[in-house]
Protein backbone atom coordinates (compact mmCIF):
# COMPACT_ATOMS: atom_id res chain seq x y z
CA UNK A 1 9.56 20.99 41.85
CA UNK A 2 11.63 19.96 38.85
CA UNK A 3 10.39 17.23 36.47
CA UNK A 4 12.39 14.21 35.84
CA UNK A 5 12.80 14.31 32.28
CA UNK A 6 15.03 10.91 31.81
CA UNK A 7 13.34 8.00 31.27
CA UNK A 8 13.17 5.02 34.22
CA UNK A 9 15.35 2.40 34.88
CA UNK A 10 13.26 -0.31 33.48
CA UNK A 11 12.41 1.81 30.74
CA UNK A 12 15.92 2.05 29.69
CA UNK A 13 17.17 -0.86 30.01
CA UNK A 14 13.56 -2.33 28.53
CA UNK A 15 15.36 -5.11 25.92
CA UNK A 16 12.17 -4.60 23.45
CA UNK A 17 12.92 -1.15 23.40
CA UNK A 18 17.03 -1.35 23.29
CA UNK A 19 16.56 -3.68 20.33
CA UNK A 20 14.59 -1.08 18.25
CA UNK A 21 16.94 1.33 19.41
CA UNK A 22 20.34 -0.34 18.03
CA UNK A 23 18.57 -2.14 15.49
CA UNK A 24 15.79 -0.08 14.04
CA UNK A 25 12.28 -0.88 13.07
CA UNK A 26 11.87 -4.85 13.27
CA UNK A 27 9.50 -7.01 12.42
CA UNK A 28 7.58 -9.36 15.77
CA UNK A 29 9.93 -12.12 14.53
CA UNK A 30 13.31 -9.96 15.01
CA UNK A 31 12.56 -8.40 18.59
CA UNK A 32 13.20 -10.49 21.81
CA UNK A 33 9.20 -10.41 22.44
CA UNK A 34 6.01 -8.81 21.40
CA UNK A 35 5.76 -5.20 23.27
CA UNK A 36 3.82 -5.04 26.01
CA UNK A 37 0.97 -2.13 27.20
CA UNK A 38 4.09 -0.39 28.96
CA UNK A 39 6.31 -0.56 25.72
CA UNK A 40 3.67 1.06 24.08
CA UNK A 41 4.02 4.17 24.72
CA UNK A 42 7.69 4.40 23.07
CA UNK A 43 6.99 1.50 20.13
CA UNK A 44 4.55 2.39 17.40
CA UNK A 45 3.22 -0.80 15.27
CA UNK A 46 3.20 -0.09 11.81
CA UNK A 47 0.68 -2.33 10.07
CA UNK A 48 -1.87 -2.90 6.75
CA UNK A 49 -4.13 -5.24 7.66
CA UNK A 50 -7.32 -4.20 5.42
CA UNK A 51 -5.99 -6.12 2.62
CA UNK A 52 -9.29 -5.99 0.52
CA UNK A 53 -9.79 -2.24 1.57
CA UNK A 54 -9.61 -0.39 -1.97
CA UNK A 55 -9.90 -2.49 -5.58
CA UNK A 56 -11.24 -5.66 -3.57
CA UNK A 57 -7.77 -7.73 -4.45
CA UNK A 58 -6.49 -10.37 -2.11
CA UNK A 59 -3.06 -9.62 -1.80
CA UNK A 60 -1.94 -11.52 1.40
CA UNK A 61 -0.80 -11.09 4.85
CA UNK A 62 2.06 -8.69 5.22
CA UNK A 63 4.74 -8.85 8.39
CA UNK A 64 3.81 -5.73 11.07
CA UNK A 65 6.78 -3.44 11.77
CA UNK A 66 7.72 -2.10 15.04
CA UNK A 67 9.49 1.10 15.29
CA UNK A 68 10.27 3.39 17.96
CA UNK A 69 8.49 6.72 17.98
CA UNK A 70 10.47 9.49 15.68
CA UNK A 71 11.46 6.60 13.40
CA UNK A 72 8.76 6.70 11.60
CA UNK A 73 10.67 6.92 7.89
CA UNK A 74 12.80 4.24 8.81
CA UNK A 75 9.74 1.85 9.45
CA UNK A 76 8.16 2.50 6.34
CA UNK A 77 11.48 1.35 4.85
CA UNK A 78 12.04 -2.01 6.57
CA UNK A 79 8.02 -2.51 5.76
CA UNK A 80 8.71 -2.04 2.38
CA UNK A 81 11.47 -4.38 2.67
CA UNK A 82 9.72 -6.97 4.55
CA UNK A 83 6.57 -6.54 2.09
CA UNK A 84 7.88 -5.98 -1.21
CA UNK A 85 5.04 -7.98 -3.00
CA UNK A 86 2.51 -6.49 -1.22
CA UNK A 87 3.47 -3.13 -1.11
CA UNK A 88 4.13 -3.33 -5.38
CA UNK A 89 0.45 -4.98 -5.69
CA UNK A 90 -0.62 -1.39 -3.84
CA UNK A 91 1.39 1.10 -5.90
CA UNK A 92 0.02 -0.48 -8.87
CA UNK A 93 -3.78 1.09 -8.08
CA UNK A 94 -4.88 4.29 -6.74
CA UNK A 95 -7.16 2.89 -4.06
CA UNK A 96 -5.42 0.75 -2.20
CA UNK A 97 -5.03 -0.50 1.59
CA UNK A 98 -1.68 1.82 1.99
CA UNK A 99 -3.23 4.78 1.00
CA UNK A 100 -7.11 4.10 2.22
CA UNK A 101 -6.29 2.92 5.62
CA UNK A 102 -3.13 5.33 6.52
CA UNK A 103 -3.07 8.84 7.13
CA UNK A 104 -1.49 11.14 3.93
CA UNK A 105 1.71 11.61 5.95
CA UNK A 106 2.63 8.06 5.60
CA UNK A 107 1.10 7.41 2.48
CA UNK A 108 4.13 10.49 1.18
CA UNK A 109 6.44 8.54 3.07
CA UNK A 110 5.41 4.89 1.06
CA UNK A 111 5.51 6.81 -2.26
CA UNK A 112 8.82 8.61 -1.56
CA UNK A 113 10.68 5.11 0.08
CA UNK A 114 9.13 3.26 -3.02
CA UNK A 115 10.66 5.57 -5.95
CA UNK A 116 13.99 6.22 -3.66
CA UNK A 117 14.43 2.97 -3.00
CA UNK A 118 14.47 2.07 -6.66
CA UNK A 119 11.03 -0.27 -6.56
CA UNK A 120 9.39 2.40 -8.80
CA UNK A 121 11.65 1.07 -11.49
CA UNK A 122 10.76 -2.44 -11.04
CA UNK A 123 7.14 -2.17 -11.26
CA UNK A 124 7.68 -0.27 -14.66
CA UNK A 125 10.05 -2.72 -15.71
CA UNK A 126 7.61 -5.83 -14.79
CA UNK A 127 4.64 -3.92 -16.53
CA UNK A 128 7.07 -3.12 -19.53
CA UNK A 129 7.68 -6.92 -20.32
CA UNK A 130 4.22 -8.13 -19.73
């Protein structure tokens, strides 16, 4: 018996997951609807919510990012995006909720989209004139 390796109907033509497919990672407020338990098997939820994990700051909600599986870089991009205060309050200590509450491989990932992204810069800037 040969396995059906294409995905089902309703799977692909699944508007939650078509939108993160043409689109990218997205935050809740971008997609047509929240992913349900079936989505979630394609649509990974990229979110810091232990915001006093680390130096004890408060540093504010942040906007989860959905993304589909394999897209991982590109979600850590748009979150970046989405929570550029946030995520510059967290590069500024070494413990922090990024790197406490997320495994080392996307912790690289925040690190390498921060300085390639040009954020690095800004936070040395910002620290520079203060």
């Amino acid at each position: 018996m040969v396995e059906n390796r294409t995905p089902e109907r309703r799977t692909r033509d699944n508007e939650v997951i078509q939108h993160l497919r043409r689109r990218g990672p997205s935050t809740s407020n971008d997609l047509p609807r929240t992913p349900d338990t079936g989505e979630r098997r394609y649509v990974g939820n990229l979110n810091v919510t232990r915001s006093n994990t680390g130096s004890g700051k408060s540093r504010g909600k942040t906007k989860a990012v959905y993304y589909l599986y394999g897209d991982e870089r590109r979600a850590v991009r748009t979150y970046i995006e989405e929570n550029t205060e946030f995520v510059r309050s967290c590069m500024q200590d070494n413990a922090n909720p990024i790197n406490m509450s997320l495994e080392d491989y996307w912790w690289r990932m925040f690190c390498e989209e921060w300085t390639w992204g040009g954020y690095e810069e800004t936070v040395e800037t910002s620290n520079a004139t203060a």
